[in-house]
C-alpha atoms as a PDB file:
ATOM      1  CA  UNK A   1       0.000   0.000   0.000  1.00  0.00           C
ATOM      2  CA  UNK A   2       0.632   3.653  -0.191  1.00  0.00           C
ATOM      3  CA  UNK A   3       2.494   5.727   2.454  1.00  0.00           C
ATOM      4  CA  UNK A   4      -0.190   8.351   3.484  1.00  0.00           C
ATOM      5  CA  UNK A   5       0.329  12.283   4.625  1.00  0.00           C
ATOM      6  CA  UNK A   6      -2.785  13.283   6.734  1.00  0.00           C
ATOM      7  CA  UNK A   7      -3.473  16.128   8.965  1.00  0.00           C
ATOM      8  CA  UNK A   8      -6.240  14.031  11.500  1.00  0.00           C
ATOM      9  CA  UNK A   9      -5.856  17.263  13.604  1.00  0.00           C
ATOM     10  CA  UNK A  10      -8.258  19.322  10.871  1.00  0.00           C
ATOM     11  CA  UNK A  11      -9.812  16.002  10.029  1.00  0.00           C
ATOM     12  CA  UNK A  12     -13.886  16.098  10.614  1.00  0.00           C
ATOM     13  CA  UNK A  13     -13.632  12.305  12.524  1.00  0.00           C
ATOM     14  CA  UNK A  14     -11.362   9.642  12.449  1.00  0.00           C
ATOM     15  CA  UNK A  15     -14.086   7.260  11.479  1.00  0.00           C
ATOM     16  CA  UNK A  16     -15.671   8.796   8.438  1.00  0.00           C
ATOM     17  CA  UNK A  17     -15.566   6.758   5.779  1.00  0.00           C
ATOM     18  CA  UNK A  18     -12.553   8.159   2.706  1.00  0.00           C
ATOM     19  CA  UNK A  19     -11.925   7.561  -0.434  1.00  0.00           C
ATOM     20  CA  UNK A  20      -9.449   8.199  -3.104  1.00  0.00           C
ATOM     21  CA  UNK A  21      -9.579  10.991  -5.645  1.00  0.00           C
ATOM     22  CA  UNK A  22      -7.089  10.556  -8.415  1.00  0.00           C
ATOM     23  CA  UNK A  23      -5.898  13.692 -10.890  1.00  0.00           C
ATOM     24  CA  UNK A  24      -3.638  16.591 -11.827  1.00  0.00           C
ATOM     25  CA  UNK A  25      -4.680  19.113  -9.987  1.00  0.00           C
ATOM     26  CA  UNK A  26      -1.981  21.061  -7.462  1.00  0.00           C
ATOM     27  CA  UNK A  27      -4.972  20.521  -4.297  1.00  0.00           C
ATOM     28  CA  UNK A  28      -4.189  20.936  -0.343  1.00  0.00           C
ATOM     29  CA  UNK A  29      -5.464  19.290   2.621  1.00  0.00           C
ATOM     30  CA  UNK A  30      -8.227  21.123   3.648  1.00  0.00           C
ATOM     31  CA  UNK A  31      -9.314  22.221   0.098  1.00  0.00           C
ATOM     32  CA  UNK A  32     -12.806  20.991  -1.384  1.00  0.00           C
ATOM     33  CA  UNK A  33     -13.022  19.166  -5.173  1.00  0.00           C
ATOM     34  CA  UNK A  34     -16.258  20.873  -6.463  1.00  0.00           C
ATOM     35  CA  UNK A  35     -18.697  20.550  -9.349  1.00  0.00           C
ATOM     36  CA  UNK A  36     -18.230  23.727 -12.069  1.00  0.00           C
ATOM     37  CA  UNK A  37     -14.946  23.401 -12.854  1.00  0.00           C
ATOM     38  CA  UNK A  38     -13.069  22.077 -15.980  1.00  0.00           C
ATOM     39  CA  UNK A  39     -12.978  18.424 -16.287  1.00  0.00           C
ATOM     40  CA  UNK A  40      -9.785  16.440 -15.850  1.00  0.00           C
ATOM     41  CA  UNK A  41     -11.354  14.028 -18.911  1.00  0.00           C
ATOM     42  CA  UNK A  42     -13.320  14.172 -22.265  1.00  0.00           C
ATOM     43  CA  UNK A  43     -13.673  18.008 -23.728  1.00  0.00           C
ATOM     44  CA  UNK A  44     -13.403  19.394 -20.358  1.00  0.00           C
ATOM     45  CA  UNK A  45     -16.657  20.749 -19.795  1.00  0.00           C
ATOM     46  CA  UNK A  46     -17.789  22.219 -16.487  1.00  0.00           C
ATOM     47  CA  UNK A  47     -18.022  19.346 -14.296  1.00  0.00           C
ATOM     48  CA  UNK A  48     -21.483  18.406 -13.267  1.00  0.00           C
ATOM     49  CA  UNK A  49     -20.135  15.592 -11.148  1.00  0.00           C
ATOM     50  CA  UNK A  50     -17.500  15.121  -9.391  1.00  0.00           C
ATOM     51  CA  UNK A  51     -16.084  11.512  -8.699  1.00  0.00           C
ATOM     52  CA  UNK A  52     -14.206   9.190  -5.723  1.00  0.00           C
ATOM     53  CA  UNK A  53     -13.449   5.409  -5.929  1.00  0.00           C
ATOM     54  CA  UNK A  54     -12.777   3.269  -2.963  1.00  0.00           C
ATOM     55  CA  UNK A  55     -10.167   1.342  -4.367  1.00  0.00           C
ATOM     56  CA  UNK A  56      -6.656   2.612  -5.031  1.00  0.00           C
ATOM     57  CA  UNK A  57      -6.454   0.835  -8.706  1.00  0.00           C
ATOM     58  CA  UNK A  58      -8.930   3.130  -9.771  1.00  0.00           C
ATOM     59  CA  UNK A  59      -7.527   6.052  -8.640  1.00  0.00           C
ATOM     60  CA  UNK A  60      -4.775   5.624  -9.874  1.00  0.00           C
ATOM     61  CA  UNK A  61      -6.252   5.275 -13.309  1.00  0.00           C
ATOM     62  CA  UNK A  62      -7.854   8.678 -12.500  1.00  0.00           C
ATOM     63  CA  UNK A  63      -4.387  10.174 -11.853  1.00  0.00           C
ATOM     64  CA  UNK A  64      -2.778   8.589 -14.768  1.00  0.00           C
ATOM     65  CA  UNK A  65      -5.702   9.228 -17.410  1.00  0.00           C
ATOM     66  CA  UNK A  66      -6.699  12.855 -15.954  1.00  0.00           C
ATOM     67  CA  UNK A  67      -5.390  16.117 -18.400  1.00  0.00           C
ATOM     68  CA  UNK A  68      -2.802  18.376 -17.628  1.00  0.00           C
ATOM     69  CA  UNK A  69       0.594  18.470 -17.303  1.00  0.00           C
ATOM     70  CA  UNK A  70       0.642  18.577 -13.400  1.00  0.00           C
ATOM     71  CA  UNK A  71       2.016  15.736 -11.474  1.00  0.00           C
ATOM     72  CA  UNK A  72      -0.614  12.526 -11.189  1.00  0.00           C
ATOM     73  CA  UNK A  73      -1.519  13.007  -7.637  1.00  0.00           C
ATOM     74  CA  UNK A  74      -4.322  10.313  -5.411  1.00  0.00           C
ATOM     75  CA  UNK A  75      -5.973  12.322  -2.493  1.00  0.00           C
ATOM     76  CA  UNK A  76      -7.911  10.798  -0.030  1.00  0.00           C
ATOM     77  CA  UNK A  77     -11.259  12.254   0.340  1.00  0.00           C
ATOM     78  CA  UNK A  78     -14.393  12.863   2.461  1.00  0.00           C
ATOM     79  CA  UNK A  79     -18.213  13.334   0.919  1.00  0.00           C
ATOM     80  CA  UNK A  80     -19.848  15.968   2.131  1.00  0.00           C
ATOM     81  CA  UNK A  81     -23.236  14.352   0.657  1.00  0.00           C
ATOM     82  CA  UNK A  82     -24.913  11.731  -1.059  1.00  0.00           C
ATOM     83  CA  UNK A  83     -23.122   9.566  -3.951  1.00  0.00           C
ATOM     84  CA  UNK A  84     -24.218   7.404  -6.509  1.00  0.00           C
ATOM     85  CA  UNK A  85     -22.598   4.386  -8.277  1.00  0.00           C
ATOM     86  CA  UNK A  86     -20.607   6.191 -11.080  1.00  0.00           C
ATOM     87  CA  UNK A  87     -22.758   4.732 -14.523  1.00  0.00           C
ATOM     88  CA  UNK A  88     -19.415   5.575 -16.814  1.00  0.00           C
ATOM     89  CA  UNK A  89     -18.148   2.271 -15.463  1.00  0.00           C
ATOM     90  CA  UNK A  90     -20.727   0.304 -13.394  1.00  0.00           C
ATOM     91  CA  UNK A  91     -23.293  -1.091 -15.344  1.00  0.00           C
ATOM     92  CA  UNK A  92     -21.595  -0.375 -19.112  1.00  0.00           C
ATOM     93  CA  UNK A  93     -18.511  -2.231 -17.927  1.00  0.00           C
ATOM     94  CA  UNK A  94     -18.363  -3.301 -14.918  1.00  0.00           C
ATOM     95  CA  UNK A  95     -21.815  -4.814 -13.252  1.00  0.00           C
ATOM     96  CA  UNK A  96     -22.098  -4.560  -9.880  1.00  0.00           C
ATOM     97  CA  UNK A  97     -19.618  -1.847  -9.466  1.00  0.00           C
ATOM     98  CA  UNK A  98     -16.816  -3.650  -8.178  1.00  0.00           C
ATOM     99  CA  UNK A  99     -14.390  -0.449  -8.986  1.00  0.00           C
ATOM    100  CA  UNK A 100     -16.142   0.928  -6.352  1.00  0.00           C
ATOM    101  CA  UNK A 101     -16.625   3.864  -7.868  1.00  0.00           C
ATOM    102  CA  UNK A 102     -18.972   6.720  -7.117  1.00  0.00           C
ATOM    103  CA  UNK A 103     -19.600  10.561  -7.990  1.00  0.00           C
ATOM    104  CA  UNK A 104     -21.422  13.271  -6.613  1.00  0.00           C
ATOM    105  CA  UNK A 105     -23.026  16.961  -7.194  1.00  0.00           C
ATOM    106  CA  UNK A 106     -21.831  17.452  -3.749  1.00  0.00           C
ATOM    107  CA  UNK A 107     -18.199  18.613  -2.828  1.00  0.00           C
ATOM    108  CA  UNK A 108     -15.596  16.234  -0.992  1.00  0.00           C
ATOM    109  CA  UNK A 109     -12.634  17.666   1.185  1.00  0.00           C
ATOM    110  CA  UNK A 110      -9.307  16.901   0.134  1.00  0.00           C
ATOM    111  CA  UNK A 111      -8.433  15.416   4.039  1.00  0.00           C
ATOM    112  CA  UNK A 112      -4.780  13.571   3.183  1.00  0.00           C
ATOM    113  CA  UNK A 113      -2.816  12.485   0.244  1.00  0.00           C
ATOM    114  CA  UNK A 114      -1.196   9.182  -1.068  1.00  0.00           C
ATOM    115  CA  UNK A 115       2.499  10.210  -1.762  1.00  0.00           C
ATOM    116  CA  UNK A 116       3.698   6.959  -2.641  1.00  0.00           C
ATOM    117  CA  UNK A 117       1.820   4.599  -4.910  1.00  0.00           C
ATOM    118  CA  UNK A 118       2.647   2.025  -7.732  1.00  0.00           C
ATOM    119  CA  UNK A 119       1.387   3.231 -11.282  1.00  0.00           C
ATOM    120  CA  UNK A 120       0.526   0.752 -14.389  1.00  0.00           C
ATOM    121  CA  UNK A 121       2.894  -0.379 -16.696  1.00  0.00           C
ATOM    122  CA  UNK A 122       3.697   2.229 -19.146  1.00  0.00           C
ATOM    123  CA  UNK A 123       2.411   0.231 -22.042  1.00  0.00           C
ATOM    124  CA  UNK A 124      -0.711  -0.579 -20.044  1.00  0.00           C
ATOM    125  CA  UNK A 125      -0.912   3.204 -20.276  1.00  0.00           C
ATOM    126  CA  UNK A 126      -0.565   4.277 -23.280  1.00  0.00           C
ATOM    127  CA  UNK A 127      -3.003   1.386 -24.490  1.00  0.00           C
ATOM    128  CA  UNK A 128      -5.640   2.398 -22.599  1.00  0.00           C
ATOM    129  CA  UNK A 129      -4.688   6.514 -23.912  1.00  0.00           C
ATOM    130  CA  UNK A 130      -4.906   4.762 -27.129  1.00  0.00           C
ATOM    131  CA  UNK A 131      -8.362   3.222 -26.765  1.00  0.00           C
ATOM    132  CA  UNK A 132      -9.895   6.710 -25.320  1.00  0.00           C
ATOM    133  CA  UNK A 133      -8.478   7.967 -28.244  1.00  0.00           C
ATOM    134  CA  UNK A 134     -10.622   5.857 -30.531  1.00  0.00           C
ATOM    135  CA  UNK A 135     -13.631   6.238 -28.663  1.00  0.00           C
ATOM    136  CA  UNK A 136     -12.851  10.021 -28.884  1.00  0.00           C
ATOM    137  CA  UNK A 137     -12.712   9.779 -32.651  1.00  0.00           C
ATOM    138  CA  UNK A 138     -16.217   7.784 -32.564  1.00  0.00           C
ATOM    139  CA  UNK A 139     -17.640  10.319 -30.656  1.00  0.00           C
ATOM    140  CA  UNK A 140     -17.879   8.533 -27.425  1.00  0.00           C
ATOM    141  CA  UNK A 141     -17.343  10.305 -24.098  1.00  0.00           C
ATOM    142  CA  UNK A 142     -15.207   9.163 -21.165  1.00  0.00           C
ATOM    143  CA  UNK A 143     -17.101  10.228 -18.888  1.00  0.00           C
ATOM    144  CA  UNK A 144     -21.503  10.711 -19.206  1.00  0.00           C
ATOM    145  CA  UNK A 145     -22.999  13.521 -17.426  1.00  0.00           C
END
């Protein structure tokens, strides 16, 4: 597993549930992911949702496959209010939703961060770039608002 920076001192609890939140962006403890802001995926639209997994694979496919130059950063985050299953991978690829993956209108607080973590293989990487890509061409979205 990952080594993990936290500040539990500003955290709300130490038993409220987190989850990861891979990406790009340059975010603090303390700081709040919200809807209505450019999208790390797809034509980077406002974000109507905003998205969390509870598995650290996933995440790190978010920080790996998210735009932007910045560094590929996993943040472990709080919900501030309800979720549902995320339907960009639950029932079109995965039934069930064993990526455990979830998004949200409502914000989450950024409340540590995963400094070290294992990526994919960087051929694993660039095939899976590669197949957004297609899809891209095809007109298919990443990610369904």
């Amino acid at each position: 597993m990952g080594h993990i920076e936290s500040d539990y001192r500003n955290a709300q609890s130490p038993f409220v549930q987190t989850y990861f939140h891979g990406t790009k962006a340059d975010l603090k403890i303390g700081d709040y992911i919200e809807i209505g802001v450019n999208s790390n995926y797809g034509q980077q639209r406002k974000a109507n949702y905003i998205y969390l997994t509870a598995t650290l694979d996933a995440a790190i496919w978010g920080a790996e496959l998210a735009l932007g130059e910045g560094r590929e950063r996993i943040f472990l985050v709080e919900a501030s209010g309800p979720m549902e299953d995320d339907p960009n991978l639950t029932n079109k690829k995965f039934p069930g939703n064993p990526t455990l993956s979830y998004r949200s209108k409502h914000p989450f607080k950024v409340v540590g961060e995963i400094t070290i973590w294992q990526g994919h293989p960087a051929e694993q990487v660039k095939a899976m770039k590669n197949e957004l890509a297609k899809l891209k061409e095809q007109g298919i979205e990443a990610i369904e608002d």
